[in-house]
Protein backbone atom coordinates (compact mmCIF):
# COMPACT_ATOMS: atom_id res chain seq x y z
CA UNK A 1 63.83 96.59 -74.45
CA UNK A 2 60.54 95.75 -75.40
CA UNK A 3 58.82 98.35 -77.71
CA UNK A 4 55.27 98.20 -79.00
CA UNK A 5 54.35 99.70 -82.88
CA UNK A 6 51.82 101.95 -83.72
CA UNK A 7 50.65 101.69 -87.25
CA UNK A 8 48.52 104.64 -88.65
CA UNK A 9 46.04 103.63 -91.14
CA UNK A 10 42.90 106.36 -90.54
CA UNK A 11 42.39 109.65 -91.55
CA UNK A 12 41.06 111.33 -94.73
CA UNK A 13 42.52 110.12 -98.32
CA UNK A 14 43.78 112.23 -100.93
CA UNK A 15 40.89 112.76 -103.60
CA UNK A 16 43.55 110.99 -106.73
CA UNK A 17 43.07 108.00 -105.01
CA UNK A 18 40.05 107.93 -103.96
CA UNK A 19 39.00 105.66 -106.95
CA UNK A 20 41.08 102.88 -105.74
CA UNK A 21 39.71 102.96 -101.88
CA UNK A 22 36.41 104.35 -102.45
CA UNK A 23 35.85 105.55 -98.37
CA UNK A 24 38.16 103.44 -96.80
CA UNK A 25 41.36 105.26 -96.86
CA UNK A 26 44.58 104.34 -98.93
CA UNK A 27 45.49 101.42 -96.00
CA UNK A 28 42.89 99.20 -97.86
CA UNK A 29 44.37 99.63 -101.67
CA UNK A 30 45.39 95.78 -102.96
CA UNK A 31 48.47 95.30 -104.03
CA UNK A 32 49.82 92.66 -105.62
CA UNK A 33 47.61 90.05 -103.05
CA UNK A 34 47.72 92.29 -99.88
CA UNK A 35 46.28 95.06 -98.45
CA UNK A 36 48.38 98.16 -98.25
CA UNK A 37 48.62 98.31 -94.91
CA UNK A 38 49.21 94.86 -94.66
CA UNK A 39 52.74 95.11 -95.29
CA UNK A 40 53.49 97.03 -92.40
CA UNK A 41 51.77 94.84 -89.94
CA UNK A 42 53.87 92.10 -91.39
CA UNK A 43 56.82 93.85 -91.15
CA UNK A 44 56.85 94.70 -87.18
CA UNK A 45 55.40 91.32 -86.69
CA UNK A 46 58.91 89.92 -88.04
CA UNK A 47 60.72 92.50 -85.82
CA UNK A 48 61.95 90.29 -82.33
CA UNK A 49 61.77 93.46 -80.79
CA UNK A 50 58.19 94.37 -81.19
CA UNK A 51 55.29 93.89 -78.54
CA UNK A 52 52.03 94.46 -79.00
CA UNK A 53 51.00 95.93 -82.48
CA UNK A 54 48.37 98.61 -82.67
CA UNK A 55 46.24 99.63 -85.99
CA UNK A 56 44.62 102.69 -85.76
CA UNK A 57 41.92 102.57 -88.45
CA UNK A 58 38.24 102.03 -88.48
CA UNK A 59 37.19 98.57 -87.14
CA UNK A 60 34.22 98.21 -89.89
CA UNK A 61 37.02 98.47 -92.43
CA UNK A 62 39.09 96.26 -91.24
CA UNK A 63 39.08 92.58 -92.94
CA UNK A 64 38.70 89.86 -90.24
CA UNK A 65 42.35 88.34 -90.94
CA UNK A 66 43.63 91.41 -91.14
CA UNK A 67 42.28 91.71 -87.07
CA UNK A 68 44.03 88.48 -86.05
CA UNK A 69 47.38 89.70 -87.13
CA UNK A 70 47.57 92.83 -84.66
CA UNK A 71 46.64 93.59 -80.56
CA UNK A 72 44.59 96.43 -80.90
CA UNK A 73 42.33 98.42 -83.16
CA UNK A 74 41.70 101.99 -82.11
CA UNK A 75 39.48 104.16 -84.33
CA UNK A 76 41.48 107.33 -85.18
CA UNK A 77 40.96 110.85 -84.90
CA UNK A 78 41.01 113.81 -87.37
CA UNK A 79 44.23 114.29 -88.08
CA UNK A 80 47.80 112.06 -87.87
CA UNK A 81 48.81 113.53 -84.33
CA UNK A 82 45.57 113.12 -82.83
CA UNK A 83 45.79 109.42 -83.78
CA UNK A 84 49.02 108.70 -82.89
CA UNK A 85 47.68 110.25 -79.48
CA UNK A 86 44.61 107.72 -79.49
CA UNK A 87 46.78 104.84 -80.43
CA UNK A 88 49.70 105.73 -77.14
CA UNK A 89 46.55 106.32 -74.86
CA UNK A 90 44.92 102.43 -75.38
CA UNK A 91 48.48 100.65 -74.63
CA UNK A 92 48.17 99.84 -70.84
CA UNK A 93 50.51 99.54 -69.30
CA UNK A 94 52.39 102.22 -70.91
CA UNK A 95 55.79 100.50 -73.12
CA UNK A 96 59.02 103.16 -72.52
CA UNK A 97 59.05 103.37 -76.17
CA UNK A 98 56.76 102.96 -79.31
CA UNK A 99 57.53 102.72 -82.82
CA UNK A 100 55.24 104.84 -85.59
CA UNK A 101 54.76 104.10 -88.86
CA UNK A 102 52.18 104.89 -91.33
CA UNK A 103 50.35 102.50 -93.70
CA UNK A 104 50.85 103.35 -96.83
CA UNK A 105 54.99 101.98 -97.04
CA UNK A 106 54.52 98.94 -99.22
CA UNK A 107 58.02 97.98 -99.78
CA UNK A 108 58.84 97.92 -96.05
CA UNK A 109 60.42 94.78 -94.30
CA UNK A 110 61.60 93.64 -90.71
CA UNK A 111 65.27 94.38 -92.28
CA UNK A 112 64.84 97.93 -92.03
CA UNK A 113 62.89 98.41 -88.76
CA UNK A 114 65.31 96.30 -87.05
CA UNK A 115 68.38 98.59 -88.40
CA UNK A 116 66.51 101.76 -87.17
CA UNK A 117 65.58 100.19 -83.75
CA UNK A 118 69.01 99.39 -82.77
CA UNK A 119 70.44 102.67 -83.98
CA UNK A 120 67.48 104.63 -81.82
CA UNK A 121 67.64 102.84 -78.80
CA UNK A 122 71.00 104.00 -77.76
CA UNK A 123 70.20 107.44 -78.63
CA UNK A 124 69.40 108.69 -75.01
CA UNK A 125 66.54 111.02 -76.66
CA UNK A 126 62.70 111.09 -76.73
CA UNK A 127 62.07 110.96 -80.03
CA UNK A 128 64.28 109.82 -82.88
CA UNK A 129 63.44 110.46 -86.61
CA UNK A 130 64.20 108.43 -89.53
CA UNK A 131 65.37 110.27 -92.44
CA UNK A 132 66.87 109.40 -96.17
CA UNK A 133 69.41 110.70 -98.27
CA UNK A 134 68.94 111.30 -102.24
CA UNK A 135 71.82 109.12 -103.35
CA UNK A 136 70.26 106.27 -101.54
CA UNK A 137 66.35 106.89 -102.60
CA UNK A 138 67.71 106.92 -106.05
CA UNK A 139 69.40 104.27 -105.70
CA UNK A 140 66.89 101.60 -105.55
CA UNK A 141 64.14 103.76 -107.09
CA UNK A 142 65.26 106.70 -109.34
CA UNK A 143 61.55 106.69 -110.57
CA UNK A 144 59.93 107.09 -107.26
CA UNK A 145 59.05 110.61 -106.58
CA UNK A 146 60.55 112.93 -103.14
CA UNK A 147 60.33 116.24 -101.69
CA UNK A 148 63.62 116.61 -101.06
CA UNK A 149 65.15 118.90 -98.80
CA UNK A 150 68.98 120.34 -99.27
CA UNK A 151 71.13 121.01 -96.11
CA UNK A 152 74.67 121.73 -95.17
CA UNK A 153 74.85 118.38 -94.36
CA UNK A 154 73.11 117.00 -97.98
CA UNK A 155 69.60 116.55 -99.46
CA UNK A 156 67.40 114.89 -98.09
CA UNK A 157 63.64 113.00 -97.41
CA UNK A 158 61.74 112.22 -94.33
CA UNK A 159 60.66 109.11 -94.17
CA UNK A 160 57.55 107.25 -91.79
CA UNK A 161 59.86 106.03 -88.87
CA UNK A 162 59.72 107.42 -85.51
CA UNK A 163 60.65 106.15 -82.23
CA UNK A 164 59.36 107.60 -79.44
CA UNK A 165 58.62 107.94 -75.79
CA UNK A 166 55.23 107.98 -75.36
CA UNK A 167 54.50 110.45 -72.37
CA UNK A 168 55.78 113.40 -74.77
CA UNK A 169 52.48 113.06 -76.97
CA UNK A 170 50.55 115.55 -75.06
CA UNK A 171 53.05 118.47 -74.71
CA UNK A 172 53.64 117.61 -78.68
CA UNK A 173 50.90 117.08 -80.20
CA UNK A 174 49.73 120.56 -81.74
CA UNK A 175 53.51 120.65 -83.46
CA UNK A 176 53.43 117.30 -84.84
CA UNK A 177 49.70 118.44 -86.31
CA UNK A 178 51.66 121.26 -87.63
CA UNK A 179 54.57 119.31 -88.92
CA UNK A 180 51.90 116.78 -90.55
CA UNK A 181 50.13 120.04 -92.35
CA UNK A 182 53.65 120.53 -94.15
CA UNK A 183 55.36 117.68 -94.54
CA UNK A 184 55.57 118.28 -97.99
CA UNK A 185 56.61 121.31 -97.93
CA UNK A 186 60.31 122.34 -97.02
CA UNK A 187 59.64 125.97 -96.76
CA UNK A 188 56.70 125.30 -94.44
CA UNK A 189 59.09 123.49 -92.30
CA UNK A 190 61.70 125.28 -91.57
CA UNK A 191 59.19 128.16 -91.22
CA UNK A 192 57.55 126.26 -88.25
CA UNK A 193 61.18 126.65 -86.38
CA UNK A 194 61.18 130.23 -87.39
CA UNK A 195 62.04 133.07 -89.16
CA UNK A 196 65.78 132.42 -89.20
CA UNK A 197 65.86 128.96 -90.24
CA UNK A 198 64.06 129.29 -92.98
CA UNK A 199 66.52 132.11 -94.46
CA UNK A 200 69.29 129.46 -93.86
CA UNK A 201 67.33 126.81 -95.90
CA UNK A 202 67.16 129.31 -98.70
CA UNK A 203 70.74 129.68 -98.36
CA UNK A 204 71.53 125.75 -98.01
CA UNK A 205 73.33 126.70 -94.39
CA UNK A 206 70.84 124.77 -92.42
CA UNK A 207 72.47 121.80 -90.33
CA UNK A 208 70.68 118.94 -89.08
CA UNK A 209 71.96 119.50 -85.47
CA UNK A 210 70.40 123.33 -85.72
CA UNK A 211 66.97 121.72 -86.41
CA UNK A 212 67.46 119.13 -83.87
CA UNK A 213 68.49 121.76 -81.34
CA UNK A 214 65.23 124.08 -82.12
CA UNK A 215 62.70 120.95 -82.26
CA UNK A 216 64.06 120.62 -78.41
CA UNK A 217 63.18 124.79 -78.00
CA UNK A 218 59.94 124.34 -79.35
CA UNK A 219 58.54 120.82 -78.09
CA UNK A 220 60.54 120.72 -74.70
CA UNK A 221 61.60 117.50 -75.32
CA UNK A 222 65.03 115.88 -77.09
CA UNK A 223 64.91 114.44 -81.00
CA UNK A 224 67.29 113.15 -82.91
CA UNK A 225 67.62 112.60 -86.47
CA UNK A 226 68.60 108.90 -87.26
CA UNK A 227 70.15 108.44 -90.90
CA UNK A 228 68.84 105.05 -92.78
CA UNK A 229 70.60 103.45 -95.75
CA UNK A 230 67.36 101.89 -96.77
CA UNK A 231 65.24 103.48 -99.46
CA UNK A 232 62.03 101.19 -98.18
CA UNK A 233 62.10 103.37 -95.70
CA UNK A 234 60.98 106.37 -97.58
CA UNK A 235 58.47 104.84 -99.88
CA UNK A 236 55.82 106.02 -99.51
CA UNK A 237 52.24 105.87 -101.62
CA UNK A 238 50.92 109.64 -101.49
CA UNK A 239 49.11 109.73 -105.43
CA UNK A 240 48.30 107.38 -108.23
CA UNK A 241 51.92 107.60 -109.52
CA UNK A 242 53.30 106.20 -106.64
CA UNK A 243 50.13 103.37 -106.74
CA UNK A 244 51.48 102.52 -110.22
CA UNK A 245 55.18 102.37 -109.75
CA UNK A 246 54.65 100.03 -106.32
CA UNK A 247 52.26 97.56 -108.71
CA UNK A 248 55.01 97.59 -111.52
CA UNK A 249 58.14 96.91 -109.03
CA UNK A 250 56.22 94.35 -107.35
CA UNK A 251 54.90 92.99 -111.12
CA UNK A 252 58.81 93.22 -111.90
CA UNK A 253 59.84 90.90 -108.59
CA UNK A 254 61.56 93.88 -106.98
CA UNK A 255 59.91 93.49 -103.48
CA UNK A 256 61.05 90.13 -101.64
């Protein structure tokens, strides 16, 4: 199965690093001697999977070699979900599935696309999630940074993976807005699949199956949570901290 990528690089910029992108967003922060974003382009371009490659960002911003490495360029909208909605609606003809992925994951590599790829595609669902575990964050980068949530099942992060089919982005585009509005926030969450849930994550008796069962309540479509072993995965650049430890790793060798 053929899949085409989505990556998200528009949208607003948290004001701590706004020094280091001035107006263009955090996709355009150098590091080491690429673009941010430019290591997630790479990435799905090394993926034998992957189609067509779509950036959603502002075309003015974009550098011209940075154009000649993906399909598309789609200006985004003002906020995540509405982008990821602009990004499915320019891909004619419609691919059966797309993978997302944000711009700001420097450490990212084919390795770990491909993994969660071939554990989504089997999942007969419409939309699988990528999601890390604490032991294996730490792992690799007991400096870096989480929101961590705790479940029955362990703690956890999210991570910027999704697979999805893309005729669901209609019906679920005003929860993914919401989801994006707390994604930092574990008690915002769970509050989003109500009342209940969120007593059980205050009690640690919240199960990853429960949440996958209420995401299909609440969106009318099927999810599934997809466990990765790869700590890339969850690196992600939100704040100057996270600028500084990506420079140092990469300084240090750590990223191949």
């Amino acid at each position: 199965m053929k899949i085409d990528a989505i990556i998200l690089a528009g949208g607003g910029v948290d004001k701590s690093l706004k020094k280091y992108c001035k107006s263009r967003g955090k996709a355009f922060i150098k590091i080491d001697n690429k673009i941010m974003v430019e290591y997630s382009i790479d990435a799905v371009r090394q993926v034998e999977q992957i189609d067509r490659v779509v950036l959603v960002a502002d075309p003015e911003h974009v550098p011209a070699d940075i154009k000649n490495k993906v399909d598309l360029i789609v200006n985004g909208g003002d906020s995540i979900a509405t982008s990821l909605k602009l990004g499915v609606k320019a891909l004619e003809p419609k691919p059966k599935r797309v993978l997302v992925l944000p711009c700001d994951l420097p450490m990212i590599n084919s390795n770990v696309i491909e993994d969660f790829i071939t554990r989504s595609v089997g999942v007969r669902v419409d939309i699988t999630y990528a999601y890390l575990s604490k032991k294996n964050s730490e792992k690799k980068y007991p400096d870096l940074r989480h929101t961590y949530v705790k479940l029955k099942d362990g703690t956890f992060c999210g991570t910027g993976l999704f697979l999805m089919n893309p005729e669901i982005i209609d019906s679920c585009e005003a929860f993914f807005n919401k989801l994006s509005d707390n994604r930092k926030n574990p008690f915002g969450l769970a509050s989003l699949l109500g009342f209940g849930f969120l007593i059980k994550l205050i009690l640690g008796k919240l199960t990853i199956k429960e949440i996958e069962g209420q995401i299909y309540t609440i969106m009318k479509c099927s999810g599934k949570g997809i466990e990765t072993k790869y700590a890339e995965a969850g690196f992600n650049v939100d704040n100057p901290e996270d600028l500084e430890l990506t420079r140092k790793l990469f300084e240090d060798g750590v990223k191949i």
